[in-house]
C-alpha atoms as a PDB file:
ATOM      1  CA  UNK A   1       6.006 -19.546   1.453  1.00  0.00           C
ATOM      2  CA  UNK A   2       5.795 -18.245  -2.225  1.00  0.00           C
ATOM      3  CA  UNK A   3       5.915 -14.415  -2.153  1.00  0.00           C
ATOM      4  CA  UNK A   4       3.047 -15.023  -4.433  1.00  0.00           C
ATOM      5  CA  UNK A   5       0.703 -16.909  -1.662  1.00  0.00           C
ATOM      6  CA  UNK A   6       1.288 -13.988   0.750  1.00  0.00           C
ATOM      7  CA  UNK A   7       0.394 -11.171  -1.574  1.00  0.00           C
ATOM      8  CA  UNK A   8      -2.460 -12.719  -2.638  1.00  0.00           C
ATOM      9  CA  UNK A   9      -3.817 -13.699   1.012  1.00  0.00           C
ATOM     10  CA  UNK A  10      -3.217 -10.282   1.327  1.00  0.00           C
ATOM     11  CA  UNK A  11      -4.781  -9.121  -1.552  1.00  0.00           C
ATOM     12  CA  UNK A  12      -8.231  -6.394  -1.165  1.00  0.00           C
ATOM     13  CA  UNK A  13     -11.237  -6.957  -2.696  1.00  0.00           C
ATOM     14  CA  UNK A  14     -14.671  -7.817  -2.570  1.00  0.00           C
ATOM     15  CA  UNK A  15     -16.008 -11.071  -0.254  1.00  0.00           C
ATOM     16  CA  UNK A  16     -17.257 -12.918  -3.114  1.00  0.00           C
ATOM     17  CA  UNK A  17     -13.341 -12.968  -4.624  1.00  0.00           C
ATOM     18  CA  UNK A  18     -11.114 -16.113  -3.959  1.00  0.00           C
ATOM     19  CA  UNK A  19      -7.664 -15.088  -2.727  1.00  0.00           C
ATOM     20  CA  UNK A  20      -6.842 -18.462  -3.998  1.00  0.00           C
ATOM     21  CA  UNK A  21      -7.468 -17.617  -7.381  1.00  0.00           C
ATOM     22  CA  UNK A  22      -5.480 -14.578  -7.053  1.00  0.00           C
ATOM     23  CA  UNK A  23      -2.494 -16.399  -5.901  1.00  0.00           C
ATOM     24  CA  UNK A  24      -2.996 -18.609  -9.348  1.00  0.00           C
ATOM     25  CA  UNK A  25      -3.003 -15.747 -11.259  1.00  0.00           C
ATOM     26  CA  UNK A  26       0.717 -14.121 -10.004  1.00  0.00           C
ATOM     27  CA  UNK A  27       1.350 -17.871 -10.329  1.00  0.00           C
ATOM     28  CA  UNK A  28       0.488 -17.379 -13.969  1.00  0.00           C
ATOM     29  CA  UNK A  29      -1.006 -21.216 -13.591  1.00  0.00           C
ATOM     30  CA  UNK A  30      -3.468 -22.725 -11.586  1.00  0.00           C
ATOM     31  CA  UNK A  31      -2.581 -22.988  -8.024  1.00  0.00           C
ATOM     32  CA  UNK A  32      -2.647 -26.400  -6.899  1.00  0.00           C
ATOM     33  CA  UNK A  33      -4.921 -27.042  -3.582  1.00  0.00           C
ATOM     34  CA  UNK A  34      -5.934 -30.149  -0.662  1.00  0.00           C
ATOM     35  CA  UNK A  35      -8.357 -30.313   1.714  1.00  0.00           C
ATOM     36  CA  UNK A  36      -7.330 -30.319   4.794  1.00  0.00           C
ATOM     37  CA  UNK A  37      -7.404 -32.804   7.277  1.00  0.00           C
ATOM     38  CA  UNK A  38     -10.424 -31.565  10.086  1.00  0.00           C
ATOM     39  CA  UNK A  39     -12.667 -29.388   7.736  1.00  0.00           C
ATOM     40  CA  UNK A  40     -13.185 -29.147   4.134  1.00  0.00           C
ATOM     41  CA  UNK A  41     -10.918 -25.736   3.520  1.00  0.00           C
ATOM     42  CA  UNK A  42      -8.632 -26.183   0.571  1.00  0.00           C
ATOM     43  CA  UNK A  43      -5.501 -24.962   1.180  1.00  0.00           C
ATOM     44  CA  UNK A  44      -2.166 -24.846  -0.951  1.00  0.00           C
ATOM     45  CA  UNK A  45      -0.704 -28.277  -1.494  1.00  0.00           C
ATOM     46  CA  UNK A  46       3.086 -27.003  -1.073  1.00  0.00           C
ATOM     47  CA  UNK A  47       2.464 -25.002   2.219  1.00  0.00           C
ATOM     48  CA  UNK A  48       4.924 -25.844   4.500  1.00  0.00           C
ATOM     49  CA  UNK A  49       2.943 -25.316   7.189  1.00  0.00           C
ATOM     50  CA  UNK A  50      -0.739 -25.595   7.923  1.00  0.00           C
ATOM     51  CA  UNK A  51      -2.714 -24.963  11.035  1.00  0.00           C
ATOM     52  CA  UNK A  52      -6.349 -25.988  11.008  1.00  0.00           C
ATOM     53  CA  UNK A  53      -8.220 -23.623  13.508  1.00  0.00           C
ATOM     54  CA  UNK A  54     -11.829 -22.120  14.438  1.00  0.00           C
ATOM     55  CA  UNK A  55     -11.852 -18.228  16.034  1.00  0.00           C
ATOM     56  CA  UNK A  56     -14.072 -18.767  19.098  1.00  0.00           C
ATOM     57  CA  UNK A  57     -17.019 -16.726  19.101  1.00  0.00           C
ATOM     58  CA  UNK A  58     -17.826 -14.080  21.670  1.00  0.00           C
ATOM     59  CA  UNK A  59     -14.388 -14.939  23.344  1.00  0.00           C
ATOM     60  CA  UNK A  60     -11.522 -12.379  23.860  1.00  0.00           C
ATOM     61  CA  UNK A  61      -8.769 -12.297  26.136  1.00  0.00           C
ATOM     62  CA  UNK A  62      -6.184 -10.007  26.708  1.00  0.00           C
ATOM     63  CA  UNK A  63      -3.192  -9.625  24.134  1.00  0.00           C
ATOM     64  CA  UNK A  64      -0.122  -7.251  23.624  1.00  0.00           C
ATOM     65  CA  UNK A  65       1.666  -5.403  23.930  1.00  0.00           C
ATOM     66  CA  UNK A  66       3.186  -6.208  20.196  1.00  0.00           C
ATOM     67  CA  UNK A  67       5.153  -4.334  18.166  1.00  0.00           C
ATOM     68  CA  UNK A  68       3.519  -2.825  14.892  1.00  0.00           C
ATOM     69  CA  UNK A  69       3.984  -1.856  11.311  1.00  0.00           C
ATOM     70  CA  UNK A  70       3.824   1.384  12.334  1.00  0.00           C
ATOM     71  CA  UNK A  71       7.139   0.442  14.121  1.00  0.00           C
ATOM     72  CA  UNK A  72       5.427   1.380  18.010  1.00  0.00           C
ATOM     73  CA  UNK A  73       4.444  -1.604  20.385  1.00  0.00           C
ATOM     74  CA  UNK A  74       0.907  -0.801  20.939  1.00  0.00           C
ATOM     75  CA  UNK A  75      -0.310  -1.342  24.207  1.00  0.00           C
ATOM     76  CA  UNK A  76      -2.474  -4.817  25.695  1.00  0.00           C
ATOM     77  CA  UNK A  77      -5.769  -5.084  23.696  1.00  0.00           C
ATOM     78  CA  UNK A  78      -9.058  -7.467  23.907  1.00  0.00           C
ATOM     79  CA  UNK A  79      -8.608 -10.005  20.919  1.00  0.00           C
ATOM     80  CA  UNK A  80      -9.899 -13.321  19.539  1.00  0.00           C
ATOM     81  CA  UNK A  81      -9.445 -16.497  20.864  1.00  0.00           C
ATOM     82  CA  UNK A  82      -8.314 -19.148  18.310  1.00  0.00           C
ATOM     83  CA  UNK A  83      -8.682 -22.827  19.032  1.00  0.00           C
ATOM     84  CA  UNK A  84      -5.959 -25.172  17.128  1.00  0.00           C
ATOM     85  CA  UNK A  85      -7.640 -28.452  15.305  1.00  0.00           C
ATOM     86  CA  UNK A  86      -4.377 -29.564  13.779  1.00  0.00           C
ATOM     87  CA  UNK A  87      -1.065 -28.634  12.522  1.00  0.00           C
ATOM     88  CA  UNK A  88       0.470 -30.505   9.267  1.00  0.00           C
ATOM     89  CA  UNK A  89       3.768 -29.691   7.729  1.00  0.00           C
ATOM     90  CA  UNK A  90       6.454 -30.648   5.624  1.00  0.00           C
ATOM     91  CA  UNK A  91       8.955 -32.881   6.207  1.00  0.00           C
ATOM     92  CA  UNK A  92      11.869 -30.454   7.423  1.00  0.00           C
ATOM     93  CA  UNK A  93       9.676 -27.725   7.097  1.00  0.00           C
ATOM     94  CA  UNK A  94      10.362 -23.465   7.412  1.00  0.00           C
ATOM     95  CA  UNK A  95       8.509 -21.187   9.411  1.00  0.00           C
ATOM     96  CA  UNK A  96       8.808 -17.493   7.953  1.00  0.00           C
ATOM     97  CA  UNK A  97       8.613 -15.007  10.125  1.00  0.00           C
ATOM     98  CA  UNK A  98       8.637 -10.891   9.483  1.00  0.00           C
ATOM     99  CA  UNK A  99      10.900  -8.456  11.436  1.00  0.00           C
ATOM    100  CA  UNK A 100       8.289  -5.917  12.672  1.00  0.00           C
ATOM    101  CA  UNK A 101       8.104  -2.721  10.837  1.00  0.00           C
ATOM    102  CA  UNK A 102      11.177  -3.656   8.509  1.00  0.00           C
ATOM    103  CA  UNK A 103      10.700  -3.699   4.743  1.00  0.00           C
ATOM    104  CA  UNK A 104       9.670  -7.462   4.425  1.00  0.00           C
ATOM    105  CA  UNK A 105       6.376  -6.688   6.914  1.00  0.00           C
ATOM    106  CA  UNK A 106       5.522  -3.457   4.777  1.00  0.00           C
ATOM    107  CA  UNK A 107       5.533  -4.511   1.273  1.00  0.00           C
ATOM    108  CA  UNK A 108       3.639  -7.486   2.227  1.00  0.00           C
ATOM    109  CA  UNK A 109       0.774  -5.118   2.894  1.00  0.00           C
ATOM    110  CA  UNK A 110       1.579  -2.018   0.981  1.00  0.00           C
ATOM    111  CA  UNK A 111       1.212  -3.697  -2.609  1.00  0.00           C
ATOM    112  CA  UNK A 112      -1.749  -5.279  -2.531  1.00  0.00           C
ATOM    113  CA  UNK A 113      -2.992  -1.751  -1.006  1.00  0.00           C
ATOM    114  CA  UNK A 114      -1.671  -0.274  -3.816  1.00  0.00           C
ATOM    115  CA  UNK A 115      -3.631  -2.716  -6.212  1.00  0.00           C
ATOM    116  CA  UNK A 116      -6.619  -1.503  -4.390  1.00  0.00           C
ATOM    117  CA  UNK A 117      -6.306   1.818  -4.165  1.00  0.00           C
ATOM    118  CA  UNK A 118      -4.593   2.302  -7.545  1.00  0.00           C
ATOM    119  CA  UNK A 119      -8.687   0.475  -8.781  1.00  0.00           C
ATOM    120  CA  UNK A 120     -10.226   2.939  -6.878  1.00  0.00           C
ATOM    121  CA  UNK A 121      -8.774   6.143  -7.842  1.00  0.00           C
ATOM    122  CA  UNK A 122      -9.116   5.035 -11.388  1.00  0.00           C
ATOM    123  CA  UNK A 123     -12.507   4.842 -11.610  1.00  0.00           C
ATOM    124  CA  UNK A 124     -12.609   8.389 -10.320  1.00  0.00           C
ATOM    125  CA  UNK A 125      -9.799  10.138 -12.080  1.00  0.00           C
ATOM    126  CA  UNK A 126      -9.106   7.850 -15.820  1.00  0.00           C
ATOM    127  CA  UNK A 127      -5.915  10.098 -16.568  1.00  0.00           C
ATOM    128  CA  UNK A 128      -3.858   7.645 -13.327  1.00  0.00           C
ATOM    129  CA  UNK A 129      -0.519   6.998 -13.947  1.00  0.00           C
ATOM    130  CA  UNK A 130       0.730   5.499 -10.758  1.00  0.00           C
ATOM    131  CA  UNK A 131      -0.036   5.224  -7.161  1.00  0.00           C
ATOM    132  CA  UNK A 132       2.249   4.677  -4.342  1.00  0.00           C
ATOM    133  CA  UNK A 133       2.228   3.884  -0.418  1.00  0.00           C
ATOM    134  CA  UNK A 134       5.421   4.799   0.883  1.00  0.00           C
ATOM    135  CA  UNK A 135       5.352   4.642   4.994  1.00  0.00           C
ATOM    136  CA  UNK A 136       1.990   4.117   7.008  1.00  0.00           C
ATOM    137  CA  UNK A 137      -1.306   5.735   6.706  1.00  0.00           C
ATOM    138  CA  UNK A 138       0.295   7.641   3.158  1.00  0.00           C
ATOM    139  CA  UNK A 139      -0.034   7.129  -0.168  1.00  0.00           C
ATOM    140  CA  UNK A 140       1.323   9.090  -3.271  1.00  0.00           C
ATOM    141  CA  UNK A 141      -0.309   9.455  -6.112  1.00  0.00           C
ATOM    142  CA  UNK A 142       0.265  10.359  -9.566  1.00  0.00           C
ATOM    143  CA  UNK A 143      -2.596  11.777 -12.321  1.00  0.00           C
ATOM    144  CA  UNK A 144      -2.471  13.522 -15.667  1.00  0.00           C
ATOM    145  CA  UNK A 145      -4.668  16.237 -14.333  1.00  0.00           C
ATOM    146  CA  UNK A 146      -6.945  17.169 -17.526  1.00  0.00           C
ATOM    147  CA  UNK A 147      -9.717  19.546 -15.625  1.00  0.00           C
ATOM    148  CA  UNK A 148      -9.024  21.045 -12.791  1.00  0.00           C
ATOM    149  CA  UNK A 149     -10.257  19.257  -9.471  1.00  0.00           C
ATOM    150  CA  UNK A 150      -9.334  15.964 -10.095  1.00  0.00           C
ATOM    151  CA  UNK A 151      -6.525  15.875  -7.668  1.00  0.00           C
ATOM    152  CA  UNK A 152      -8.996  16.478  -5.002  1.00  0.00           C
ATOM    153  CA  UNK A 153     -11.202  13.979  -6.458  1.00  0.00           C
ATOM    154  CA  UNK A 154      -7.947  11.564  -6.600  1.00  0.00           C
ATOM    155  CA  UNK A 155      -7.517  12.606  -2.524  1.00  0.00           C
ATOM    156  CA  UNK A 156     -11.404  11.728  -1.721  1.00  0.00           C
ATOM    157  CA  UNK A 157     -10.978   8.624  -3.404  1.00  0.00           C
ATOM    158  CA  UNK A 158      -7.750   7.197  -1.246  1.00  0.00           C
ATOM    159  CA  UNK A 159      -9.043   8.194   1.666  1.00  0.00           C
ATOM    160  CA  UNK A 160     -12.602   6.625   1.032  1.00  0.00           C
ATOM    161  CA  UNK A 161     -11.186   3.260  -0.697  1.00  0.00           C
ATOM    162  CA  UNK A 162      -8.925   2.239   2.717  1.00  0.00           C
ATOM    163  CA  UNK A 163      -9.707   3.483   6.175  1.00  0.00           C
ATOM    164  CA  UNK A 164      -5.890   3.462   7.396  1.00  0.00           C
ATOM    165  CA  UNK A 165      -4.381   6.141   5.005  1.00  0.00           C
ATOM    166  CA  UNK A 166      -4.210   9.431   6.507  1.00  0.00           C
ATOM    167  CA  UNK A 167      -2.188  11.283   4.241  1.00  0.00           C
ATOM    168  CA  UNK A 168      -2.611  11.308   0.444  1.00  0.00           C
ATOM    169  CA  UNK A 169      -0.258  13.817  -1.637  1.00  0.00           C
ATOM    170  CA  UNK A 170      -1.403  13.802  -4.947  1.00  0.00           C
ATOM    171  CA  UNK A 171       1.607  15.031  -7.506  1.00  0.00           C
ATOM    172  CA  UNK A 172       1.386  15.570 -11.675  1.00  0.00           C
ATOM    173  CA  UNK A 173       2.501  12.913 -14.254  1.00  0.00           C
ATOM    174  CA  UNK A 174       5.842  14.153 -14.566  1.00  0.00           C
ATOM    175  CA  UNK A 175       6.710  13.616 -11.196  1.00  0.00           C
ATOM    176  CA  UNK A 176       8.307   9.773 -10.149  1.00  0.00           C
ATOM    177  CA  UNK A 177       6.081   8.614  -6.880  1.00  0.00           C
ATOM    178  CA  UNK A 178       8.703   6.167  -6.085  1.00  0.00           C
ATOM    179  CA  UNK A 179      11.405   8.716  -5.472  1.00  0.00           C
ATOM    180  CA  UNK A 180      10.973  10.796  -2.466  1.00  0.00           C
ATOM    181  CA  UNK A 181      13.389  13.188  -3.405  1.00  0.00           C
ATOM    182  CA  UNK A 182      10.798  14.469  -6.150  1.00  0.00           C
ATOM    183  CA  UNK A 183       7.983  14.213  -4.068  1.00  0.00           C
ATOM    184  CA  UNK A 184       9.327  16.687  -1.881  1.00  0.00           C
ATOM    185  CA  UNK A 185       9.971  18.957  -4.142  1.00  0.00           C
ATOM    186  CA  UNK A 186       6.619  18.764  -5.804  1.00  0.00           C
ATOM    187  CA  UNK A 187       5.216  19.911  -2.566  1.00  0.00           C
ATOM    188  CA  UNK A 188       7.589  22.621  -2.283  1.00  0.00           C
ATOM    189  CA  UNK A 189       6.929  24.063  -5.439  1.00  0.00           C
ATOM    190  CA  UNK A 190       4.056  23.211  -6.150  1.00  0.00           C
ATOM    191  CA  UNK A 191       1.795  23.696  -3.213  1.00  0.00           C
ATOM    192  CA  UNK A 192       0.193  26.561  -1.325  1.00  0.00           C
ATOM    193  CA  UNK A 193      -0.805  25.287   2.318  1.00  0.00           C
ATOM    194  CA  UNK A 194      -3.389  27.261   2.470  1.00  0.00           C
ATOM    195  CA  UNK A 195      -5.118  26.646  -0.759  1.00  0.00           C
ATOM    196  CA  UNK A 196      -4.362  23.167  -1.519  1.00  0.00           C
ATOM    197  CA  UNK A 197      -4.168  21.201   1.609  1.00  0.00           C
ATOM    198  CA  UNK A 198      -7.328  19.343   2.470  1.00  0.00           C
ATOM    199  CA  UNK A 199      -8.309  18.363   6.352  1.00  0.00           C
ATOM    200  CA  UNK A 200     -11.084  16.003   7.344  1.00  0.00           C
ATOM    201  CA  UNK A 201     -11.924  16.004  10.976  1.00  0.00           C
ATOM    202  CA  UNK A 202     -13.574  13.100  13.251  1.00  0.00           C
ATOM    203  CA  UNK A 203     -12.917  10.462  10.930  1.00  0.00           C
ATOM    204  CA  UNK A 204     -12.477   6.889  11.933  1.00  0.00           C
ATOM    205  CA  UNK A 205      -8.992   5.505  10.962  1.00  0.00           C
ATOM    206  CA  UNK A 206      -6.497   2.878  12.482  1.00  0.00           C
ATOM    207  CA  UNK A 207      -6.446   1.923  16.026  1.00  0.00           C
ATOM    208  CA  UNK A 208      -3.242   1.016  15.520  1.00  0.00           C
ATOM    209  CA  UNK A 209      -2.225   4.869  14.822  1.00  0.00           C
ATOM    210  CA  UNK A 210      -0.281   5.982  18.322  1.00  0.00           C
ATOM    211  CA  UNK A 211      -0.787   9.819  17.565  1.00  0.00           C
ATOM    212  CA  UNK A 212      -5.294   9.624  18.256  1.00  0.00           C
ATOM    213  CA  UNK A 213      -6.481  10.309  21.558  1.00  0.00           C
ATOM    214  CA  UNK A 214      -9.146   7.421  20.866  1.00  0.00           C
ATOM    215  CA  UNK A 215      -8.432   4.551  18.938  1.00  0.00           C
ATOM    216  CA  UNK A 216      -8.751   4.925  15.242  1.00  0.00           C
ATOM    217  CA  UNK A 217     -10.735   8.222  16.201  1.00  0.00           C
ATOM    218  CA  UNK A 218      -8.621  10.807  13.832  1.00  0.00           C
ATOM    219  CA  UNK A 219      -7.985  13.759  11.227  1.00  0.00           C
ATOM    220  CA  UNK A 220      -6.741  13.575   7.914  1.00  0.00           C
ATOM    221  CA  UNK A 221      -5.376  15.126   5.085  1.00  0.00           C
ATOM    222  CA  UNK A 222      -4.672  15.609   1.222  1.00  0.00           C
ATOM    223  CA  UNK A 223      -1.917  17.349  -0.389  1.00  0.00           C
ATOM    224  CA  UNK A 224      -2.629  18.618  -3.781  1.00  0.00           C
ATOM    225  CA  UNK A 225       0.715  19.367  -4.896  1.00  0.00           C
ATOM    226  CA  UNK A 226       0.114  19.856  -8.867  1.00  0.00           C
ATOM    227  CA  UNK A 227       0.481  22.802 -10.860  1.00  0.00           C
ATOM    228  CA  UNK A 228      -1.861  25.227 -10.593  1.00  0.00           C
ATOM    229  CA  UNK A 229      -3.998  25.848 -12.840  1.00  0.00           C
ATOM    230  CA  UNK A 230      -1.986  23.203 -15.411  1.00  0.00           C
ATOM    231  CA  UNK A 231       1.531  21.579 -15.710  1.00  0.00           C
ATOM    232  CA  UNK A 232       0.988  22.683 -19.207  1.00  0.00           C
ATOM    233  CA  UNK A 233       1.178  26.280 -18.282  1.00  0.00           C
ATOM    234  CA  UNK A 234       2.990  26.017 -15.898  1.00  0.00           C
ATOM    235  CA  UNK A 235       6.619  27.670 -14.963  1.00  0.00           C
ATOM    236  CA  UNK A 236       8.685  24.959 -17.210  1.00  0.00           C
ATOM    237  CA  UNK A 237      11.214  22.225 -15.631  1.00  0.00           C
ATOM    238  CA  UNK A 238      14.864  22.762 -16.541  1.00  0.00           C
ATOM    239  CA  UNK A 239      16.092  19.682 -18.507  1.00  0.00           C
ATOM    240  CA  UNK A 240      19.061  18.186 -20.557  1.00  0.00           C
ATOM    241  CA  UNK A 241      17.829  18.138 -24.013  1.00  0.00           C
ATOM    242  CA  UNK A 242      17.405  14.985 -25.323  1.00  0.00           C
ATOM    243  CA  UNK A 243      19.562  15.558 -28.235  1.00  0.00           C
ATOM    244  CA  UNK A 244      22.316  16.553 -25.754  1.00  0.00           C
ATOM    245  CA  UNK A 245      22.095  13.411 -23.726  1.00  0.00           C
ATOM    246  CA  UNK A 246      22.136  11.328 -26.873  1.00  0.00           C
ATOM    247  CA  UNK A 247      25.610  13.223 -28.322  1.00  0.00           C
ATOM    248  CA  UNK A 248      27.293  12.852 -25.023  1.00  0.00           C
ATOM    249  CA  UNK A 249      29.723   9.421 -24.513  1.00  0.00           C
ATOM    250  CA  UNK A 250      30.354   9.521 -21.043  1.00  0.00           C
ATOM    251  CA  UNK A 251      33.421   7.057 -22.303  1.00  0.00           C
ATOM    252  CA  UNK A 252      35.072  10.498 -23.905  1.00  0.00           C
ATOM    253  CA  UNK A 253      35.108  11.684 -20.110  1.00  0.00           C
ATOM    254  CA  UNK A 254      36.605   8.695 -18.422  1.00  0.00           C
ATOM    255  CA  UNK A 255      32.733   7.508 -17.114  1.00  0.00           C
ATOM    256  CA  UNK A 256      31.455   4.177 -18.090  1.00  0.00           C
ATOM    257  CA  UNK A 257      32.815   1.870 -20.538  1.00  0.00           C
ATOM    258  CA  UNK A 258      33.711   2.885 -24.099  1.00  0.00           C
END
């Protein structure tokens, strides 16, 4: 299907919001819709694929083991039984499938996570810049930390806005979330473990997280890995000016085209 249906069946938000809607609006245009053929659910008109089904109530049956995003096959659990009222398709139509654990299965759910959490750390710390969620139960986070304590408030706020992250590392505006190389060194130069890491204890999480000895029964942790007490005063970056950068033709050296 259109990456654009999957992100926004994905998408997080609250139950009176229409994932349809938000598919129309990556669309950029209304998103076409007809009602299917045993109930009245309106579904995309260009699916290739639709399967018309009811989840049985009060049933479960055994399932598993599966492999998971968190690239471990999890072992047999009780799950929902779903009866099939009809399958319609296209005429020489594709079923998509994921490869478990690969890229295509995470960013399906890491973006619209990031959509979510990126809303809910805003409306705690204004001053966001970017959030990211790299691997499973983490997210990176960037802020223009104004007052001090906001990077813990940016921490409280991932971990109460989704109940799968685990790890939150919270970094300063001048530091690129989407490169792990400068992550790292944020929290190597940055941090003191034993001033600015956070635990909670005995807090519920993923089931789907291999490493608790109950399921979804776990710790977690922030990482406050800005400069203390400000970037501004902080023990300066060493930089290429940018009057340097803008003098240099890489051409003169034999790099890049003239």
């Amino acid at each position: 299907m259109h990456p654009a249906i999957a992100l926004g069946a994905l998408a997080i938000g609250s139950i009176d919001e229409d994932e349809r809607a938000i598919m129309g609006g990556l669309f950029g245009e209304p998103l076409e819709l007809v009602k299917c053929e045993t109930s009245d659910v309106l579904v995309p008109a260009h699916a290739e694929l639709v399967i018309e089904a009811e989840i049985l109530p009060h049933e479960r049956v055994a399932e598993g083991p599966f492999g998971e995003f968190t690239g471990y096959s999890l072992g047999e659990r009780q799950r929902e039984v779903v009866r099939v009222n009809a399958i319609t398709h296209r005429a020489g139509a594709y079923f998509q499938d994921i490869a478990v654990a690969h890229l295509d299965h995470l960013l399906l759910s890491t973006i619209p996570m990031e959509a979510n959490l990126y809303r809910a750390v805003r409306s705690m710390v204004p001053s966001l810049r970017a959030v990211r969620v790299p691997a499973p139960f983490t997210c990176y986070v960037s802020i223009e930390q104004r007052i001090p304590g906001q990077a813990k408030n940016a921490i409280m706020a991932v971990l109460g806005a989704d109940l799968y992250m685990k790890r939150v590392v919270v970094v300063d505006h001048d530091v690129d979330v989407f490169d792990d190389r400068q992550m790292t060194w944020a929290i190597a130069t940055r941090c003191q473990p034993d001033r600015d890491v956070t635990i909670v204890t005995h807090a519920r999480g993923s089931d789907l997280d291999p490493s608790t000895p109950e399921d979804g029964y776990t710790a977690k942790w922030g990482v406050d890995a800005t400069a203390k007490p400000a970037l501004a005063s902080y023990t300066p970056r060493h930089r290429v000016p940018h009057d340097v950068w803008a003098r240099i033709n890489l051409a003169d050296f034999g790099l890049g085209q003239p």
